[in-house]
Protein backbone atom coordinates (compact mmCIF):
# COMPACT_ATOMS: atom_id res chain seq x y z
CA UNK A 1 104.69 100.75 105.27
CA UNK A 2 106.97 104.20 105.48
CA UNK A 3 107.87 105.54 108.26
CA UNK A 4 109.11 109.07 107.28
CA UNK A 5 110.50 111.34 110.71
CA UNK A 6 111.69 114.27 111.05
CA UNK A 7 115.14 113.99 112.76
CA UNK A 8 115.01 115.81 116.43
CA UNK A 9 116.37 119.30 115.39
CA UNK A 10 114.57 119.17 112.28
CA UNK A 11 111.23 120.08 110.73
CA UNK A 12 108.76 119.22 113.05
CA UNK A 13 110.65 117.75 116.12
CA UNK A 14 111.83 118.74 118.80
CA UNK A 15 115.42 119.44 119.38
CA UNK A 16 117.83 116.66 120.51
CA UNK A 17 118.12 115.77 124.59
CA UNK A 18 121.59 116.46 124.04
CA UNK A 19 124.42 117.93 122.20
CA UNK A 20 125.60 114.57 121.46
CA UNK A 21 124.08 113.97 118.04
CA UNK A 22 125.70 110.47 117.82
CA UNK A 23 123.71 109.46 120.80
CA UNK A 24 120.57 112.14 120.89
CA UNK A 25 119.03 111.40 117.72
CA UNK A 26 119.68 108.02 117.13
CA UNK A 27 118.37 107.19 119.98
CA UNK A 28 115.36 109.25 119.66
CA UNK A 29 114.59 107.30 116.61
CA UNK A 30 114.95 104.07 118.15
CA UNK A 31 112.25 104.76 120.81
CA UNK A 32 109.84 105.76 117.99
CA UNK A 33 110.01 102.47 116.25
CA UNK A 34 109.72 100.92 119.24
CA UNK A 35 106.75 102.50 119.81
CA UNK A 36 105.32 102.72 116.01
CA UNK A 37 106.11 99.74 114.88
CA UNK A 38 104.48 97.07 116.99
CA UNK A 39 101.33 99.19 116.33
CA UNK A 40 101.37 99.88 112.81
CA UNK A 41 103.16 96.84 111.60
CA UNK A 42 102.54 94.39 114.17
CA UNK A 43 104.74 91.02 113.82
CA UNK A 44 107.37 92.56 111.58
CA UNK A 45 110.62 91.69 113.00
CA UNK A 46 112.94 93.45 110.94
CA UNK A 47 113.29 96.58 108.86
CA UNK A 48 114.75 98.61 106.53
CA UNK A 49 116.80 101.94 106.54
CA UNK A 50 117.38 104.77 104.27
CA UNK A 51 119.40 107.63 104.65
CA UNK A 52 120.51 110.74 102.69
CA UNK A 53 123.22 112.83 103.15
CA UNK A 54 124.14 113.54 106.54
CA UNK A 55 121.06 111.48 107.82
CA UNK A 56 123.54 108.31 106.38
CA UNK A 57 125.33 108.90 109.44
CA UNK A 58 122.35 108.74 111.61
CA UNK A 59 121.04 105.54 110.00
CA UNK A 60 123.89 103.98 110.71
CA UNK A 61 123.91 104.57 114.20
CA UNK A 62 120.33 103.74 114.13
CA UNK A 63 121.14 100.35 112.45
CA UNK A 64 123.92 99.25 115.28
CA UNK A 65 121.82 100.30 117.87
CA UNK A 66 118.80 98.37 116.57
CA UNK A 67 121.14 95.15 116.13
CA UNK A 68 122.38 95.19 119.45
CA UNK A 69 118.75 95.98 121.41
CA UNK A 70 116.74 92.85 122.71
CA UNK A 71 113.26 93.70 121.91
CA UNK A 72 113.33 96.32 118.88
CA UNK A 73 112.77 95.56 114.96
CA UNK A 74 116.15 94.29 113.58
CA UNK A 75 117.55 96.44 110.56
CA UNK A 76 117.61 94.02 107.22
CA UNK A 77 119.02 96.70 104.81
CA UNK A 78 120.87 99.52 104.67
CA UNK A 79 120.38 102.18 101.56
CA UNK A 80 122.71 105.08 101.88
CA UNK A 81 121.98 108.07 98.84
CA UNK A 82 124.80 110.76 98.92
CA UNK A 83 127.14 108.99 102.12
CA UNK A 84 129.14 110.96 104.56
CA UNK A 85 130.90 109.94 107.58
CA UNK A 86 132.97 107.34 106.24
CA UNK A 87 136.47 109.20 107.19
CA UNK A 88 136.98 110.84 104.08
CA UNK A 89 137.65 114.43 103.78
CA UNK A 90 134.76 115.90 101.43
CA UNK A 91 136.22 117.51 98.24
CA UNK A 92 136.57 121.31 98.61
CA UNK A 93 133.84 122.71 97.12
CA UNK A 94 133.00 127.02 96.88
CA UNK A 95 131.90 128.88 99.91
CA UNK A 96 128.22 128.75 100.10
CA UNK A 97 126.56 132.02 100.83
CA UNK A 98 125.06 132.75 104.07
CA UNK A 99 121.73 133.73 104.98
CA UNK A 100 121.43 136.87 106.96
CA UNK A 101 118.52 138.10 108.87
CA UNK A 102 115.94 140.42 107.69
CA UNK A 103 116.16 139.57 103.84
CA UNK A 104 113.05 139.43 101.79
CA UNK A 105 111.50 136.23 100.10
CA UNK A 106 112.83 137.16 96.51
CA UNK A 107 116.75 137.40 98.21
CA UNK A 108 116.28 134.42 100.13
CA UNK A 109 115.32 132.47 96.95
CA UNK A 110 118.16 133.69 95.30
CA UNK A 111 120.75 132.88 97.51
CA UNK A 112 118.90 129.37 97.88
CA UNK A 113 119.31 129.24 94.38
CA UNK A 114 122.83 129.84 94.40
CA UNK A 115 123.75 127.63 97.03
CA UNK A 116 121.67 124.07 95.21
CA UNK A 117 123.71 125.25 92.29
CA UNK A 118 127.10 124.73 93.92
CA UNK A 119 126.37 121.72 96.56
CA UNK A 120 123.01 120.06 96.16
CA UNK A 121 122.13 119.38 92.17
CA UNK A 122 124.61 119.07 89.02
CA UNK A 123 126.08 121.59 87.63
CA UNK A 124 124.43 123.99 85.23
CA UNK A 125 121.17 122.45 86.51
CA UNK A 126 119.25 125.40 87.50
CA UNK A 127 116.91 124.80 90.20
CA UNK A 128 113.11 125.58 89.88
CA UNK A 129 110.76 127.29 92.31
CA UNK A 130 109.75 124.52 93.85
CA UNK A 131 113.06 123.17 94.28
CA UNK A 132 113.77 126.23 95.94
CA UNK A 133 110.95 126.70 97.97
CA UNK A 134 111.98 123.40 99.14
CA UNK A 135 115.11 124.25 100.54
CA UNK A 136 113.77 127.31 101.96
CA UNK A 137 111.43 125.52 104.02
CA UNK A 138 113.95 122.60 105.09
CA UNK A 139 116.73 125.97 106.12
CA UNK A 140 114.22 127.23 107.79
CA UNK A 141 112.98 124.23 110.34
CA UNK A 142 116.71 123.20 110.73
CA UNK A 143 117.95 124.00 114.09
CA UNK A 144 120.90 121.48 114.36
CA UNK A 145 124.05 121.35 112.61
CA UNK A 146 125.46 118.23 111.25
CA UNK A 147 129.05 118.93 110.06
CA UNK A 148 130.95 117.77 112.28
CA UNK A 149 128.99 114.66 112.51
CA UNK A 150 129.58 114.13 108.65
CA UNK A 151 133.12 114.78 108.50
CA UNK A 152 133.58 112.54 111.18
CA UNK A 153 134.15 108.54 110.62
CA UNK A 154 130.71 107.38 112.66
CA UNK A 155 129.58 105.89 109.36
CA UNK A 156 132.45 103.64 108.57
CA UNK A 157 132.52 102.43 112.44
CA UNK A 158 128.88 101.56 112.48
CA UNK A 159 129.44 99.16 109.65
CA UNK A 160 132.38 97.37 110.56
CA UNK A 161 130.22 95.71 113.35
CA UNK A 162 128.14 94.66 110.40
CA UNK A 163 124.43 95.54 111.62
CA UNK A 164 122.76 94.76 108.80
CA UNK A 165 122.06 91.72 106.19
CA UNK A 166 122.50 94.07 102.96
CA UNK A 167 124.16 97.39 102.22
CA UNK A 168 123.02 99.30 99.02
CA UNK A 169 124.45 103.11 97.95
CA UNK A 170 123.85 105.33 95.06
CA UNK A 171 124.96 109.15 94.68
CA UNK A 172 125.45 111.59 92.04
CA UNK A 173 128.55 111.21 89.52
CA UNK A 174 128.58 115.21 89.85
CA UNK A 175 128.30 115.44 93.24
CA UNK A 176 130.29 118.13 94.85
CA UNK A 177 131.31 116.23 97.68
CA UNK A 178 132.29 113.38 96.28
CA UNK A 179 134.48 114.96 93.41
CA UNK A 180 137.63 112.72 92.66
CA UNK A 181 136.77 110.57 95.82
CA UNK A 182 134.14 107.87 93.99
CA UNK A 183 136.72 105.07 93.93
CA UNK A 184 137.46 105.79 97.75
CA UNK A 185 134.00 106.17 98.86
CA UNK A 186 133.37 102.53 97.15
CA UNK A 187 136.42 100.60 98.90
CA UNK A 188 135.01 102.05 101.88
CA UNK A 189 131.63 100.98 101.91
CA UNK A 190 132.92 97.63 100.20
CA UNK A 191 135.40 97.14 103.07
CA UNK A 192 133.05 95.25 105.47
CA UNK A 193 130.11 94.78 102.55
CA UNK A 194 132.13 93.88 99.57
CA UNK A 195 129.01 92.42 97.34
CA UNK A 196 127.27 95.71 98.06
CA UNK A 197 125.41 97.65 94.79
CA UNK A 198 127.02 100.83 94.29
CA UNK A 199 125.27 102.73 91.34
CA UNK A 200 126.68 106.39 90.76
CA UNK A 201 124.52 108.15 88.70
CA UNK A 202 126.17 110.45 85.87
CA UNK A 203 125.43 113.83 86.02
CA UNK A 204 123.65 114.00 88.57
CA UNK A 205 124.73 116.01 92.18
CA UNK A 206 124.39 115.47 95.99
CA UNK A 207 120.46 115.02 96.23
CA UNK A 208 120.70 112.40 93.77
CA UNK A 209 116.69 111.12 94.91
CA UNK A 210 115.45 114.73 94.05
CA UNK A 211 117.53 114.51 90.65
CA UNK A 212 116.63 111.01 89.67
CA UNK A 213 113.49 109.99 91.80
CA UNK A 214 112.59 107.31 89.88
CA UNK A 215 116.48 106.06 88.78
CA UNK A 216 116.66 106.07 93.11
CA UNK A 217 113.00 104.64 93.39
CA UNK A 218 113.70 102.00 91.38
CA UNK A 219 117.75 101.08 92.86
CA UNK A 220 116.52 101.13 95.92
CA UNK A 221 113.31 98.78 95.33
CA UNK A 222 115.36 96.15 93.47
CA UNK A 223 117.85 96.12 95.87
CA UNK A 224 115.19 95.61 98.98
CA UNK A 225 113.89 92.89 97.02
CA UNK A 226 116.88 91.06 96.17
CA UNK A 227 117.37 90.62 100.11
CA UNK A 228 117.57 86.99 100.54
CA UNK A 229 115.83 85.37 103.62
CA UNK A 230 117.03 83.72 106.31
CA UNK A 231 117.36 80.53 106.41
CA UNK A 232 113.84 79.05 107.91
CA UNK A 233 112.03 82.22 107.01
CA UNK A 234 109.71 82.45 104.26
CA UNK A 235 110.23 84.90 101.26
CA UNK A 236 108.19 88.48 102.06
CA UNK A 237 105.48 88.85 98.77
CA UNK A 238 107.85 91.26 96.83
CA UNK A 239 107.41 94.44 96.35
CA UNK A 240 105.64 95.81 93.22
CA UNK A 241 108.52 96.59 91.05
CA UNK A 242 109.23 100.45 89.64
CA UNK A 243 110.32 100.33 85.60
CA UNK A 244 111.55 103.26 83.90
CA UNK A 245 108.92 104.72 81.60
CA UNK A 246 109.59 103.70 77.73
């Protein structure tokens, strides 16, 4: 089972009880899989979590405040694509342009276009409508802005309190981000996690899983299976595996 939310301040939800995202959406989350799971997945004790981009923040939060609460699912793995928040200063990277009000569809699109060119895909990798429609949809339903929380070191704090069994993280080789800061990024996340599979993907940029679905699809699936139990606990069936196409 996937469990897909929007975060509060995005898409479909509502906006965050507070102005403290660290807190606000997090815990927002937490009640819903309190909630959800016990009723769609009754007798699962543990879960997984995936986040992208500035949502890696947020699952990490998510994870330490799952590990430390009596009666909700306990996070078993951890699969961060594109991570922020680990106290690293993102690479500089050219000033996006901004969307003004009153522009027509066919502007929009092009400065959408523009903008995945320099900070979402790899370079020279023009984006296609649908790619762009994409965004256009997402800019338009987001109503909270997660900077701050990105820059900040949130990410690197959750995990030295080590909420979770496994750690996993891919992102692109050509990510704007992440320019000249792979090597750092990796000590980071290997700090408290130091067996954890790193896999930068080559020539691809920040929304790697859009990129490289299936590359991602099938990283992330291996690495969820190769979870060891605990001890006592029986195996879960495995999941059926994703293989390249020949």
């Amino acid at each position: 089972m996937i469990l897909c939310p929007d975060l509060p301040g995005y898409g479909d939800s509502d906006m965050p009880i507070s102005d403290d995202l660290a807190h606000a959406i997090p815990a927002a989350i937490s009640d819903g899989l309190d909630m959800l799971v016990p009723q769609l997945a009754p007798g699962f004790a543990e879960i997984d979590v995936i986040g992208f981009s500035f949502g890696c923040s947020i699952a990490g939060l998510l994870c330490n405040r799952l590990a430390d609460a009596a009666n909700s699912p306990k996070p078993r793995g951890l699969v961060l694509y594109g991570p922020s928040a680990l106290g690293i200063r993102a690479a500089s990277i050219e000033r996006t342009q901004r969307l003004g009000s009153g522009l027509s569809r066919t502007k929009r699109e092009e400065i959408h276009a523009a903008n995945l060119g320099l900070v979402m895909l790899s370079p020279g990798a023009g984006p296609d409508a649908t790619t762009v429609r994409l965004q256009d949809i997402n800019v338009r339903r987001a109503r909270v802005r997660g900077k701050a929380l990105s820059q900040s070191g949130v990410l690197r704090d959750a995990l030295s309190s080590r909420p979770v069994r496994a750690l996993a993280a891919t992102w692109g080789g050509a990510d704007a981000y992440l320019a000249g800061l792979h090597e750092r990024y990796r000590e980071a996340l290997s700090r408290d996690y130091p067996d954890s599979p790193i896999l930068i993907q080559e020539g691809r940029g920040h929304w790697v899983q859009h990129e490289a679905p299936e590359e991602t699809a099938i990283f992330t699936s291996h690495f969820l299976d190769s979870i060891p139990p605990r001890e006592n606990e029986i195996a879960p069936a495995s999941h059926q595996r994703m293989e390249p196409y020949p």
